[in-house]
C-alpha atoms as a PDB file:
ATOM      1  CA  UNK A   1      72.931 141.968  54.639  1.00  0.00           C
ATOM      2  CA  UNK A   2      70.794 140.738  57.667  1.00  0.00           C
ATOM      3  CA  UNK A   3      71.174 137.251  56.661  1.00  0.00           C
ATOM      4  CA  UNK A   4      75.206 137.978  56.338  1.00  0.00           C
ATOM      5  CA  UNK A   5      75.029 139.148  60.365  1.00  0.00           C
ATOM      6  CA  UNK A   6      72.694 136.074  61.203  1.00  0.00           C
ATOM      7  CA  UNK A   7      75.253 133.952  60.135  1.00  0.00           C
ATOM      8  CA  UNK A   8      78.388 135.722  61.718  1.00  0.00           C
ATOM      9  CA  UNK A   9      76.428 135.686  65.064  1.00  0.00           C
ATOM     10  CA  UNK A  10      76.155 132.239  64.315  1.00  0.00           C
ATOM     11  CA  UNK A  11      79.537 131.001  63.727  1.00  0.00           C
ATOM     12  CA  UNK A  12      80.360 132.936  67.333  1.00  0.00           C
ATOM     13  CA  UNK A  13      81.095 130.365  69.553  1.00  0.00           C
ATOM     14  CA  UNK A  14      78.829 130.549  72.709  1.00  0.00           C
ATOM     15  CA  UNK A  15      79.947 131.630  75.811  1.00  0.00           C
ATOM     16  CA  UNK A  16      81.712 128.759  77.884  1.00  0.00           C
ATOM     17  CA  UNK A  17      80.608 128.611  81.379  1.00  0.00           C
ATOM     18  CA  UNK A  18      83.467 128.315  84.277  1.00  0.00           C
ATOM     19  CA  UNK A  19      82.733 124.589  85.153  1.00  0.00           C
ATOM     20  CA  UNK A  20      83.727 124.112  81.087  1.00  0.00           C
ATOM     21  CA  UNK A  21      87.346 124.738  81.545  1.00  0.00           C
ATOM     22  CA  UNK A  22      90.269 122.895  83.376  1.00  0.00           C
ATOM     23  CA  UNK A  23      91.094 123.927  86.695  1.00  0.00           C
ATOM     24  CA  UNK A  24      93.779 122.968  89.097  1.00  0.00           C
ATOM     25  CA  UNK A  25      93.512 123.768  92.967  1.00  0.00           C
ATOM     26  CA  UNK A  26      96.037 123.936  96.058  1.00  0.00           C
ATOM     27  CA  UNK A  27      94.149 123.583  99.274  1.00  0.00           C
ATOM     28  CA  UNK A  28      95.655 123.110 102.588  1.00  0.00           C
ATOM     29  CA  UNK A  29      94.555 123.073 105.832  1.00  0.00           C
ATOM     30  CA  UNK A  30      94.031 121.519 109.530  1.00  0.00           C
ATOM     31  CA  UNK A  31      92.727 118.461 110.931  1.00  0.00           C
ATOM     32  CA  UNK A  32      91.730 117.137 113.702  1.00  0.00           C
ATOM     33  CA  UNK A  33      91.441 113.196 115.043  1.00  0.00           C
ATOM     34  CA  UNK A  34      88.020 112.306 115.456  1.00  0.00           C
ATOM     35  CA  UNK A  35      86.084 108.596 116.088  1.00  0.00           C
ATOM     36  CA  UNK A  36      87.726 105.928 117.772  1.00  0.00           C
ATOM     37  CA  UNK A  37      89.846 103.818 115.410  1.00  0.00           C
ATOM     38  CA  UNK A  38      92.652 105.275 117.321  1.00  0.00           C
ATOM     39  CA  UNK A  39      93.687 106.556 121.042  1.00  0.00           C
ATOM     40  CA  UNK A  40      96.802 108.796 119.301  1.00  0.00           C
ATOM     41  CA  UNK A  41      95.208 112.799 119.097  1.00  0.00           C
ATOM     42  CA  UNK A  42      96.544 112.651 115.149  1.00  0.00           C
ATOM     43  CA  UNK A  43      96.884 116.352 114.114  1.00  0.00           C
ATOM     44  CA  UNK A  44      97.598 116.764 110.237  1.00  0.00           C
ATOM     45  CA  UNK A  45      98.013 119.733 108.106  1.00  0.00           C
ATOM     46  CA  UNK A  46      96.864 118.250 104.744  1.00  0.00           C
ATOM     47  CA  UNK A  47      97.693 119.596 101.401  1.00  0.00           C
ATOM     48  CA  UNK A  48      95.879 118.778  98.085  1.00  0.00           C
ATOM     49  CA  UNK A  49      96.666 119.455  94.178  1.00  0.00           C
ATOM     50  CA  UNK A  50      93.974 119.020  92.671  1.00  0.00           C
ATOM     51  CA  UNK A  51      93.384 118.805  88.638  1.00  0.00           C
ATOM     52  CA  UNK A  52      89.317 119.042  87.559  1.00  0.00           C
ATOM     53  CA  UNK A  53      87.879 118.465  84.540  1.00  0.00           C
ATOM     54  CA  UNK A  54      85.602 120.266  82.406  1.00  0.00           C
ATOM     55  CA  UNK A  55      82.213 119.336  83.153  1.00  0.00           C
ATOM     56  CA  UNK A  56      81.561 115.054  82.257  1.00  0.00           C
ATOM     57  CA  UNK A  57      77.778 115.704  81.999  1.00  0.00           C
ATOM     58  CA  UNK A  58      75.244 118.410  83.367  1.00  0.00           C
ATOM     59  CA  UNK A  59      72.820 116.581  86.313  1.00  0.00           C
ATOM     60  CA  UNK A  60      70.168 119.758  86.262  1.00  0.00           C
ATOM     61  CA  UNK A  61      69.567 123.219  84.786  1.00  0.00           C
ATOM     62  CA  UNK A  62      67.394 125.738  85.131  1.00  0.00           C
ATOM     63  CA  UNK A  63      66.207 128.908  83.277  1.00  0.00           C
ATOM     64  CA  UNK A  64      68.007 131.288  85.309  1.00  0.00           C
ATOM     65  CA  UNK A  65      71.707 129.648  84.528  1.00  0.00           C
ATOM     66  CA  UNK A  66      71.774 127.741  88.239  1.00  0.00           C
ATOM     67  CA  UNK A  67      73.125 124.300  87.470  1.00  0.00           C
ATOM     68  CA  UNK A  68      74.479 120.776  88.940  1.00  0.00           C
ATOM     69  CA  UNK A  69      77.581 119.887  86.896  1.00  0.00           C
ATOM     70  CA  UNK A  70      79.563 116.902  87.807  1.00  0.00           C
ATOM     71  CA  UNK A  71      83.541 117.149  86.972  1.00  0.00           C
ATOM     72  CA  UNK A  72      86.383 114.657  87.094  1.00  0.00           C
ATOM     73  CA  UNK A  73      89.069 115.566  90.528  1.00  0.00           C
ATOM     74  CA  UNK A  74      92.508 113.693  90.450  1.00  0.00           C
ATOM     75  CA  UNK A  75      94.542 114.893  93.699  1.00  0.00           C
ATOM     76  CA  UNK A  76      98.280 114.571  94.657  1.00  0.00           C
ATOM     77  CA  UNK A  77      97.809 114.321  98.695  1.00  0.00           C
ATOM     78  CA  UNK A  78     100.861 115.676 100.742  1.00  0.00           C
ATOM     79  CA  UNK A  79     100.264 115.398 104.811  1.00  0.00           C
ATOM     80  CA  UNK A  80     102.175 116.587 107.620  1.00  0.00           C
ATOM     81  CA  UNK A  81     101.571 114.886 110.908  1.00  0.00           C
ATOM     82  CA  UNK A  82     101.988 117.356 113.507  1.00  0.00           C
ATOM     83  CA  UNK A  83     100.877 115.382 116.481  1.00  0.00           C
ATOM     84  CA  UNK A  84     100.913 111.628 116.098  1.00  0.00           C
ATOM     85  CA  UNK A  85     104.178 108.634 115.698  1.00  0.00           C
ATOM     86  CA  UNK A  86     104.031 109.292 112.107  1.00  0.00           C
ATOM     87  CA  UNK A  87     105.286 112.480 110.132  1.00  0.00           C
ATOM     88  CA  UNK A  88     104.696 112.447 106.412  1.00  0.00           C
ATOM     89  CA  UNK A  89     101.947 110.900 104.023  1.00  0.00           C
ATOM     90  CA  UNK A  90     101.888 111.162 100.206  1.00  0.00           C
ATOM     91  CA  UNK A  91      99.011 109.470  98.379  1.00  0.00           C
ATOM     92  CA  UNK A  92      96.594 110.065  95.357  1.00  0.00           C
ATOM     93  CA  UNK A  93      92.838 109.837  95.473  1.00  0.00           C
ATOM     94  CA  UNK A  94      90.021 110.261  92.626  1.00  0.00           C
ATOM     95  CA  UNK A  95      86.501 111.664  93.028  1.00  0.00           C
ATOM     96  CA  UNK A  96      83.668 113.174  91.370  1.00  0.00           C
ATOM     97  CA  UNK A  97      83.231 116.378  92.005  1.00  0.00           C
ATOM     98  CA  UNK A  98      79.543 117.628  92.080  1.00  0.00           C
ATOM     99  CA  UNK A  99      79.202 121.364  91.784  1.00  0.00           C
ATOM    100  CA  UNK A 100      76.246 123.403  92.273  1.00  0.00           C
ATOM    101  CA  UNK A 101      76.994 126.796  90.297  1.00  0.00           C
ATOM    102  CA  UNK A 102      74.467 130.098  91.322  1.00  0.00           C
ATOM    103  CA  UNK A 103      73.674 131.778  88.386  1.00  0.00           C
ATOM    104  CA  UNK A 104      76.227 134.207  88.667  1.00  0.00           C
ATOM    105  CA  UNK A 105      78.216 131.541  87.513  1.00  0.00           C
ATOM    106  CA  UNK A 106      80.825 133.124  89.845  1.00  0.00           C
ATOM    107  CA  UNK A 107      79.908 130.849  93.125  1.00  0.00           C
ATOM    108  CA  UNK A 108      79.810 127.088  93.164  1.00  0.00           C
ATOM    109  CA  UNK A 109      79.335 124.869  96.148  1.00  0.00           C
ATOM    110  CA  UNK A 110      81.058 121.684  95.266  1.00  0.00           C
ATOM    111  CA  UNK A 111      81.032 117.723  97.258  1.00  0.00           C
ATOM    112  CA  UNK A 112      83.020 115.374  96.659  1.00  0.00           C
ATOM    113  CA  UNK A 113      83.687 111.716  98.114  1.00  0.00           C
ATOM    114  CA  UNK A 114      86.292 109.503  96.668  1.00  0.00           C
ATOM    115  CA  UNK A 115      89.029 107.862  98.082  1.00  0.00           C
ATOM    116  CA  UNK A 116      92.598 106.423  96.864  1.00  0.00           C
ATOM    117  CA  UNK A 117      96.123 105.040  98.055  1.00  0.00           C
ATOM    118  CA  UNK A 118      99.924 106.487  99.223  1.00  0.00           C
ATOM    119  CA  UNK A 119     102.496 105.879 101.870  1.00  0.00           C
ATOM    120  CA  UNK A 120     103.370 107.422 105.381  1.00  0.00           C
ATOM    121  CA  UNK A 121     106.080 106.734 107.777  1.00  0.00           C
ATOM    122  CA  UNK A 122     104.559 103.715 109.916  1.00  0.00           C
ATOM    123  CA  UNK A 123     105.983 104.062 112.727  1.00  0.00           C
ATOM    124  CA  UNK A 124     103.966 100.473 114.290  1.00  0.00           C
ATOM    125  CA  UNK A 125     102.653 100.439 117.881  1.00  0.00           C
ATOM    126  CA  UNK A 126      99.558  99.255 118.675  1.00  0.00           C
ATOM    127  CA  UNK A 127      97.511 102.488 118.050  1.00  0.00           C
ATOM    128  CA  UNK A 128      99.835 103.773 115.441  1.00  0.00           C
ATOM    129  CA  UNK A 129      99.578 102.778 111.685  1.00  0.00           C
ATOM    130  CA  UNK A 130     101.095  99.282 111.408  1.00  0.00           C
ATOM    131  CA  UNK A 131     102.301  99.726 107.457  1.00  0.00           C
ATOM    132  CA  UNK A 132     103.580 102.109 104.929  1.00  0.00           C
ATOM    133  CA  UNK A 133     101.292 101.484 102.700  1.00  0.00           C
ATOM    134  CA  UNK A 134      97.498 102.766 102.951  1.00  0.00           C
ATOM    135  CA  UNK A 135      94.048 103.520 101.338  1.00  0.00           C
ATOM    136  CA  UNK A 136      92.798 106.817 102.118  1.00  0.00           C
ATOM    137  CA  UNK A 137      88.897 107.976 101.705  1.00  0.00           C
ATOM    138  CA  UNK A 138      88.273 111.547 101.739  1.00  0.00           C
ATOM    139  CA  UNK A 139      84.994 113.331 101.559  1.00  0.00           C
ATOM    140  CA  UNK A 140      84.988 117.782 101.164  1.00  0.00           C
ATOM    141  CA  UNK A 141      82.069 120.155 101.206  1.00  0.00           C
ATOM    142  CA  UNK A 142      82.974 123.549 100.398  1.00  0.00           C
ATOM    143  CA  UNK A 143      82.670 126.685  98.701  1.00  0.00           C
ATOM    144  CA  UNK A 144      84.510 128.378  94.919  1.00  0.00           C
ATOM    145  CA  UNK A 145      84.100 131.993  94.916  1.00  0.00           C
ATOM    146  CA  UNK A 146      85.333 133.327  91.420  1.00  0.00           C
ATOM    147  CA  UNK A 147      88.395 136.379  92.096  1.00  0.00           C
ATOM    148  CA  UNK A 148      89.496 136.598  88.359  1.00  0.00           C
ATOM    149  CA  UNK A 149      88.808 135.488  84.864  1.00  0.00           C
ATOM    150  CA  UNK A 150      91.290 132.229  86.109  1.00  0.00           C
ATOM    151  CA  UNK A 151      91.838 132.697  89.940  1.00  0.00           C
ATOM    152  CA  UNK A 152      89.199 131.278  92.784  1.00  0.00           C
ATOM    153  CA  UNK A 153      88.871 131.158  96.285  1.00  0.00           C
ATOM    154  CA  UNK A 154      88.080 128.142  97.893  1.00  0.00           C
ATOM    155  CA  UNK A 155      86.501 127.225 101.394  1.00  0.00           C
ATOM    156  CA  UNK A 156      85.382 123.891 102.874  1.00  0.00           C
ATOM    157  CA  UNK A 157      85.047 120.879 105.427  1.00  0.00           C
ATOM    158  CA  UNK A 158      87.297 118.077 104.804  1.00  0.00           C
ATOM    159  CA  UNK A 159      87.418 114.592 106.459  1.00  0.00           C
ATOM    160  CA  UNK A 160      90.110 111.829 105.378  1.00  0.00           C
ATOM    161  CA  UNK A 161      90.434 108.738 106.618  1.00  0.00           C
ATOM    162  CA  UNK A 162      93.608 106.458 106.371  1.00  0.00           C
ATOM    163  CA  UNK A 163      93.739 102.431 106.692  1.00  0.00           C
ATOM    164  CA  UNK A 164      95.524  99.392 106.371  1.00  0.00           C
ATOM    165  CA  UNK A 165      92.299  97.049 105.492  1.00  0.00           C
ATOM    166  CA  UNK A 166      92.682  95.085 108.434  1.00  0.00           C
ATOM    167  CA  UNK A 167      96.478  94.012 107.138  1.00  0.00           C
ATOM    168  CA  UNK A 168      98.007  94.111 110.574  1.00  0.00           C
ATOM    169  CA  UNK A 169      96.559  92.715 113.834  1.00  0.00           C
ATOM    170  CA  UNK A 170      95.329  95.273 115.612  1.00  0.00           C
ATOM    171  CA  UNK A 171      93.879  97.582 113.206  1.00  0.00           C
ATOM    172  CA  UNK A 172      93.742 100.821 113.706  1.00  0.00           C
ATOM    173  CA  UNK A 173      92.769 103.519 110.983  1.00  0.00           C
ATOM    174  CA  UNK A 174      93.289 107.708 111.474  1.00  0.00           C
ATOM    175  CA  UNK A 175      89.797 109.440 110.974  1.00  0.00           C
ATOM    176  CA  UNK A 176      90.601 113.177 110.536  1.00  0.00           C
ATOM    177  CA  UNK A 177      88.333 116.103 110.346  1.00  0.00           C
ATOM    178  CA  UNK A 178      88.785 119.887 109.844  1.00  0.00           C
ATOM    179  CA  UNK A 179      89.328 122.830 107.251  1.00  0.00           C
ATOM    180  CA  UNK A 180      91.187 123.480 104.050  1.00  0.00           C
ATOM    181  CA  UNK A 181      91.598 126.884 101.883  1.00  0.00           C
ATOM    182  CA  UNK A 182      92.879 128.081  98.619  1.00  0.00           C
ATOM    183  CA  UNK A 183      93.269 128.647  95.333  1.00  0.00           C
ATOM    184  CA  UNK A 184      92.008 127.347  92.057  1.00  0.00           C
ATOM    185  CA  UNK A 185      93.492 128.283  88.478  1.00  0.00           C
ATOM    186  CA  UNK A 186      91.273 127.703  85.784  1.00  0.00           C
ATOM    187  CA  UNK A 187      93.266 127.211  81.983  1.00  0.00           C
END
């Protein structure tokens, strides 16, 4: 009989922990111009969907269930220039994301630094974008507070930065720095 439980325990599958699942994210926020690729005062309210992976491979764990998890992120960027000659961007961009979870396994920070390609309205000048097409290079620190079993919060610092590569003559880039928030559904 006890061997008959030993084995049903056994055949349980173990508990998944939250970085194991999918999870897609809609963030938006504000951001500011900041450095000195540009004299326009860009304003943007960007807006990200996000798909993550389950965890790729675990960097460090330790006894009390605190771990470093690193996850796939593929993001659909959608950008509203507010202040600036252009009004729209649309672009995708790929990045690790590297997730510390407490052992709660309710909080995560997470960082992330990747970087990708899209389109805005160029609207030329010699401070202004000079094409439609552009690489973008994002980098977000922020916080994943568990709400649900499948809904988050999310928090955090995000800086993008938009370029031609030097394709037009001059060259300037938008650095942008501010805030995003929302929601991430895990499935």
């Amino acid at each position: 009989m006890k061997t008959l439980a030993l084995l049903a325990l056994l055949a349980l599958p173990a508990s998944a922990h939250e970085a194991d699942s999918w999870e897609w994210t809609l963030e938006s926020g504000y951001l500011w111009n900041v450095g000195n690729n540009t004299d326009i005062d860009y304003e943007i309210i960007p807006t990200q969907l996000t798909l993550r992976s389950p965890v790729m491979w675990t960097w460090w764990e330790d006894e009390s269930g605190a771990k470093i998890v690193v996850r796939n992120r593929f993001s659909a960027l959608f950008e509203a220039i507010t202040h600036g000659p252009e009004d729209i961007y649309v672009g995708l961009a790929a990045a690790p994301s590297i997730e510390y979870w407490f052992p709660s396994e309710k909080t995560s920070a997470f960082f992330s630094i990747g970087g990708g390609f899209g389109w805005m309205n160029s609207a030329g000048g010699e401070q202004a974008m000079g094409q439609d097409f552009t690489f973008n290079w994002f980098t977000q620190l922020g916080l994943r507070q568990k709400l649900t079993e499948d809904l988050s919060l999310l928090g955090g610092v995000y800086f993008i930065h938009h370029s031609n590569l030097g394709a037009t003559d001059p060259n300037p880039g938008i650095d942008a720095l501010g805030f995003t928030l929302g929601f991430g559904f895990q499935f």
